[in-house]
Protein backbone atom coordinates (compact mmCIF):
# COMPACT_ATOMS: atom_id res chain seq x y z
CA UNK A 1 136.57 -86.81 41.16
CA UNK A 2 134.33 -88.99 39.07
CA UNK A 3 130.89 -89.47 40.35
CA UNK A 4 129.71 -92.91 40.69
CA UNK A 5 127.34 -94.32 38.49
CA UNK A 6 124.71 -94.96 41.24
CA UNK A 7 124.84 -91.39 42.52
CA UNK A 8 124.67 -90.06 38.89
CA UNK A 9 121.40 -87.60 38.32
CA UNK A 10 118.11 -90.30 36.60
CA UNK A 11 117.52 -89.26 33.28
CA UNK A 12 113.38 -87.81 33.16
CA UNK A 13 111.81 -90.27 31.85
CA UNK A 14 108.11 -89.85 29.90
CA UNK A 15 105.31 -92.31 30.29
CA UNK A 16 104.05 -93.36 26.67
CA UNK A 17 100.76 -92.12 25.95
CA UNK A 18 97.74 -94.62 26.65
CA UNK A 19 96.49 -96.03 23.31
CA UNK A 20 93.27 -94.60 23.20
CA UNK A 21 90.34 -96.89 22.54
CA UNK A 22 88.60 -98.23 19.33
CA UNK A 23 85.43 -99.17 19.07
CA UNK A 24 83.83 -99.97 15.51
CA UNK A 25 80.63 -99.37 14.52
CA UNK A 26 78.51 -101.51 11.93
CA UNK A 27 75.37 -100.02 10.79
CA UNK A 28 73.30 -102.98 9.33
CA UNK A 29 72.97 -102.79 5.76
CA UNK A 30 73.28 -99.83 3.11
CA UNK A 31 70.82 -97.41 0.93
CA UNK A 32 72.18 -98.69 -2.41
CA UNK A 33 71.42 -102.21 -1.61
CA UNK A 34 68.17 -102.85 -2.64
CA UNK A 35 69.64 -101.12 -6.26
CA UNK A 36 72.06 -103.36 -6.77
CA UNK A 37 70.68 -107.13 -6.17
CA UNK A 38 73.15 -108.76 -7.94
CA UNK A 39 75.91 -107.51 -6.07
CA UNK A 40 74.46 -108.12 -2.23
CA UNK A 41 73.10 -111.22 -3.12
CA UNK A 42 76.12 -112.84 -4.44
CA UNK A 43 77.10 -115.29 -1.66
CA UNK A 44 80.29 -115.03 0.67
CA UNK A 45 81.75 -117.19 3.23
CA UNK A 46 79.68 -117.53 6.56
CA UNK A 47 82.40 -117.77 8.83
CA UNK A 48 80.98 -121.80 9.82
CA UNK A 49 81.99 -123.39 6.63
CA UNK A 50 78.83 -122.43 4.26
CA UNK A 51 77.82 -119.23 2.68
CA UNK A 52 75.68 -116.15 3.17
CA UNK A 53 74.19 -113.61 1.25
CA UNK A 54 76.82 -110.42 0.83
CA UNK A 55 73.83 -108.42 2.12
CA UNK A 56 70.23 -107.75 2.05
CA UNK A 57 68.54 -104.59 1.99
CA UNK A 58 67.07 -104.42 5.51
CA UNK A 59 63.55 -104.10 7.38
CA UNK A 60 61.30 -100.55 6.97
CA UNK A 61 57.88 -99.38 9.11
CA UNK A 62 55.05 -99.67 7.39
CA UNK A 63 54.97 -95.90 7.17
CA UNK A 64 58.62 -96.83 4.62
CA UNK A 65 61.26 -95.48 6.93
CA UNK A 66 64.16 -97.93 6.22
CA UNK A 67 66.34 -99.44 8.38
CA UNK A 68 69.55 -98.73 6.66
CA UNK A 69 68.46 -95.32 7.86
CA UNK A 70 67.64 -95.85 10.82
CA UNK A 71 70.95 -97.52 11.76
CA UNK A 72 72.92 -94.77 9.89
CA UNK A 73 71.64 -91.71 11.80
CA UNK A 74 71.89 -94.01 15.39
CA UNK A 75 75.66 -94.76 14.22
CA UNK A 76 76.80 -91.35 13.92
CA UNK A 77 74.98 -90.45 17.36
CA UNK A 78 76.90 -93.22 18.83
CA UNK A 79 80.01 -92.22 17.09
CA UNK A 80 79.88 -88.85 18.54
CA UNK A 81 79.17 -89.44 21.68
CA UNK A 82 82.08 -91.94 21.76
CA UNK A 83 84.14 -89.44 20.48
CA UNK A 84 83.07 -86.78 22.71
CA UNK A 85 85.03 -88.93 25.39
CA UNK A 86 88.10 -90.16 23.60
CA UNK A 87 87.38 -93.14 22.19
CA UNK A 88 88.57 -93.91 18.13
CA UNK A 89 85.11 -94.74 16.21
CA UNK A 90 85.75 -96.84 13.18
CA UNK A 91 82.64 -97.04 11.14
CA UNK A 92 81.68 -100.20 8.23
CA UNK A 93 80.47 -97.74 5.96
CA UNK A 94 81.00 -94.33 5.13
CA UNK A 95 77.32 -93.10 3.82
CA UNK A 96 73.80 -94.19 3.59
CA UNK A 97 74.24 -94.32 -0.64
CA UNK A 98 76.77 -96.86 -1.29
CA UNK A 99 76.48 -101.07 -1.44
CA UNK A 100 77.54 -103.36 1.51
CA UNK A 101 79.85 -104.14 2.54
CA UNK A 102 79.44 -108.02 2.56
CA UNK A 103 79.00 -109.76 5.92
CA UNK A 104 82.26 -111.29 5.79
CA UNK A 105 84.18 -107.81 5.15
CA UNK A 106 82.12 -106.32 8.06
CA UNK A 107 82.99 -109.37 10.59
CA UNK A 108 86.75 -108.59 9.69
CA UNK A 109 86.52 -104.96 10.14
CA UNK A 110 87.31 -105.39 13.85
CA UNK A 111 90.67 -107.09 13.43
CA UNK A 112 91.67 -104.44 10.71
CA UNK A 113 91.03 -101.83 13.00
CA UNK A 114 92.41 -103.38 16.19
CA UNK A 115 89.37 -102.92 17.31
CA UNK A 116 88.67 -102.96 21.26
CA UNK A 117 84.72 -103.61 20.45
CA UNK A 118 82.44 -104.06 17.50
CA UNK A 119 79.06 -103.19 18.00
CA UNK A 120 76.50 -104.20 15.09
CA UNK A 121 73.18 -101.89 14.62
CA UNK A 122 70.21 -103.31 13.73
CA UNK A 123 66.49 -103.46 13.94
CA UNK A 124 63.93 -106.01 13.20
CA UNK A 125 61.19 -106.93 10.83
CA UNK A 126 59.30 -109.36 12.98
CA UNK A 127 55.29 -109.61 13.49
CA UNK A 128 53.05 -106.27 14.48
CA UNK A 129 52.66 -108.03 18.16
CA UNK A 130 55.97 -108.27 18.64
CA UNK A 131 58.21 -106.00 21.13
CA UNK A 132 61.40 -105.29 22.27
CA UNK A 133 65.59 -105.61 21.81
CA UNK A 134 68.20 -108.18 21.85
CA UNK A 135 71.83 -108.21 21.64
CA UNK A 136 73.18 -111.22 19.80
CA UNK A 137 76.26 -112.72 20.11
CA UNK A 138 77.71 -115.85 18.19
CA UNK A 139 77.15 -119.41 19.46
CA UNK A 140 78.78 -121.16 19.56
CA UNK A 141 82.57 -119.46 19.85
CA UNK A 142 84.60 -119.69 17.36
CA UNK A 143 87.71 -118.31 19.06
CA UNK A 144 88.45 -116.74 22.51
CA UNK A 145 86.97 -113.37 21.24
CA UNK A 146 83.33 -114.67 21.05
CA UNK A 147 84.06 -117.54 23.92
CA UNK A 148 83.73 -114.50 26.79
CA UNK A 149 84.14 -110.68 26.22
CA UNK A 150 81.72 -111.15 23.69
CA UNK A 151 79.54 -111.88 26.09
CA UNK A 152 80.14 -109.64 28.82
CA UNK A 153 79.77 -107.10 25.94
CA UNK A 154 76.33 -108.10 24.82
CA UNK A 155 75.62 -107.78 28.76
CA UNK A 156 76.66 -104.56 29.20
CA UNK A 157 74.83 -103.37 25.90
CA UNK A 158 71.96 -105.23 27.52
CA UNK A 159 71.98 -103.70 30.93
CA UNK A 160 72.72 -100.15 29.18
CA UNK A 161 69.19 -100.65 27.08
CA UNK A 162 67.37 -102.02 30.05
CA UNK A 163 68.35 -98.94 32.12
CA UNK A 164 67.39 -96.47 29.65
CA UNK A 165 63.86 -97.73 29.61
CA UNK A 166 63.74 -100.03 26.44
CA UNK A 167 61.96 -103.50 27.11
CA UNK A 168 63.60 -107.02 25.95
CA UNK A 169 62.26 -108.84 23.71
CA UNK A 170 58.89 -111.14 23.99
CA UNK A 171 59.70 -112.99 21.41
CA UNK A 172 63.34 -114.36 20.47
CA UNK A 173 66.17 -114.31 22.75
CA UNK A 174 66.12 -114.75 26.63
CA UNK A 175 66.41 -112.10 28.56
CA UNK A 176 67.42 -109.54 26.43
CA UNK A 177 70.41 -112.07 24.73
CA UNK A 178 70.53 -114.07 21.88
CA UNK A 179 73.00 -116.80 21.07
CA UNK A 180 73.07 -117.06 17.05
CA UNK A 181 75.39 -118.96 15.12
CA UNK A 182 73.68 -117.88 11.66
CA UNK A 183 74.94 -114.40 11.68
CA UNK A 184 78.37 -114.56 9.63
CA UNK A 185 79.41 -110.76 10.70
CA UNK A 186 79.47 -111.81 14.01
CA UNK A 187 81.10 -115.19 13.27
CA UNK A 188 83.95 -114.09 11.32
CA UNK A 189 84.58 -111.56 14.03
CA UNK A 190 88.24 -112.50 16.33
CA UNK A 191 87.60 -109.46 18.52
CA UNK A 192 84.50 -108.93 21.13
CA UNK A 193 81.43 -108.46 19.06
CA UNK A 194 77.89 -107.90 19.31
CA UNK A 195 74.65 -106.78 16.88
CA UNK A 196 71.87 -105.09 18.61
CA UNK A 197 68.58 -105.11 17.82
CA UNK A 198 67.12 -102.24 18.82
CA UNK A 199 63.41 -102.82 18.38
CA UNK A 200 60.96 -104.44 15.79
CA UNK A 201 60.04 -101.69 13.34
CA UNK A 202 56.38 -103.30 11.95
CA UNK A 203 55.75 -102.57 15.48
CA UNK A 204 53.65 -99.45 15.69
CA UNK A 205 54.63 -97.77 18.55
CA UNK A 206 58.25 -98.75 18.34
CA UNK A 207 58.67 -97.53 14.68
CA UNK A 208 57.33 -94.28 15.81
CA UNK A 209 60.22 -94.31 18.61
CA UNK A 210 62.87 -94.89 15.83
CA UNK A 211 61.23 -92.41 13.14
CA UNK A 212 61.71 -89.98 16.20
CA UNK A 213 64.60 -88.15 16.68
CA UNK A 214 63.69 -88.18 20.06
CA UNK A 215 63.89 -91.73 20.26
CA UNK A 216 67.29 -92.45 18.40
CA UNK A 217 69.09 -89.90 20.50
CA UNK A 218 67.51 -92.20 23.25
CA UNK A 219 68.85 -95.36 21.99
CA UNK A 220 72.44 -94.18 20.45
CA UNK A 221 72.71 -92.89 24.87
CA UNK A 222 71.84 -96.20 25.67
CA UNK A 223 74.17 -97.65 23.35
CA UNK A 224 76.98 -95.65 24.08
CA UNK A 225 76.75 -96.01 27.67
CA UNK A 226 77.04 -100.02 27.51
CA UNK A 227 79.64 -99.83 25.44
CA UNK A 228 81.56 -96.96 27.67
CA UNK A 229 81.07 -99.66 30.67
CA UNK A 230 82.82 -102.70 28.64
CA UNK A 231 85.83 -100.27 27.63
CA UNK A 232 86.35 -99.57 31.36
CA UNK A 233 86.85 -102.91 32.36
């Protein structure tokens, strides 16, 4: 007797994996730069219909600790920890030795990777006075992307800094944020970007946070942990 089809035994089926996350990271600028003028000055697209600089070689402490370092080792702490919990880390560059890449290359990295997030790291050269971070974002959108995760990345980045006891800026920005539209990384970006400043490195006593080890392990937690809250939405 042939068994109906509706009484027939279901085949086992097997849920598809979840994609795991991707998050890249952009350390600001590179340790061959400032060797190579010609080559990070040439000028690229902007993303807003003029042109930008490739690259430029970055801020240092007055003690010389660069800031192409500095955003190196806090990339690879980030990276890590990311990684430590499943996430796919994409990073711009691959050492703290080469050249670039050029703005535009980095704002497109996050489409080429399928990229989730892209989180710039950066610090500042601003006066001695001056204190404090600020997530950037760019103003205004250019595409869906930047028109509102983008922004409820730079938040979470922001509240994730704010809770691990690093002060906002006093001096550009409001409230920790900072709408740019000069910044062609973030520009040419179509997936939910921001660039962090972390802190203003001619400022004594926050270049000796970022010369510390100490202190970058503090900021790459910080980092990771905003970043960990906009993947779980």
């Amino acid at each position: 007797m042939t068994t109906p089809a509706a009484l027939a035994s279901p085949v086992p089926t097997t849920a598809p994996a979840a994609r795991a996350k991707v998050v890249v990271l952009d350390p600001g600028h590179n340790g061959g730069n400032s060797r190579n003028l010609a080559a990070v000055n040439k000028p690229v697209p902007d993303g807003r219909g003029g042109t930008k600089p490739c690259n430029t070689t970055g801020t240092q402490t007055d003690a010389g600790y660069t800031e192409h370092a500095f955003t190196w080792d806090l990339a690879e702490r980030v990276r890590d920890k990311l990684t430590a919990k499943g996430v796919t880390v994409v990073m711009t560059r691959d050492s703290d030795t080469g050249v670039g890449p050029c703005v535009d290359v980095r704002g497109a990295a996050g489409e080429k990777a399928n990229a989730d997030a892209v989180i710039s790291l950066h610090a500042d050269g601003s006066a001695p006075t001056n204190t404090g971070f600020h997530v950037a974002y760019s103003q205004p959108p250019l595409n869906p992307a930047q028109a509102g995760p983008a922004l409820v990345l730079s938040a979470d980045l922001r509240d994730a800094l704010r809770t691990g006891g690093f002060p906002v800026s006093d001096y550009i920005g409001r409230d920790g944020l900072s709408p740019r539209r000069d910044l062609a990384g973030l520009n040419h970006s179509t997936r939910p970007t921001a660039l962090v400043e972390c802190a203003n490195m001619r400022n004594a006593g926050e270049a000796a946070l970022m010369t510390s080890a100490d202190g970058r392990e503090r900021y790459a937690t910080a980092i990771a942990a905003g970043i960990e809250t906009f993947l779980s939405r």
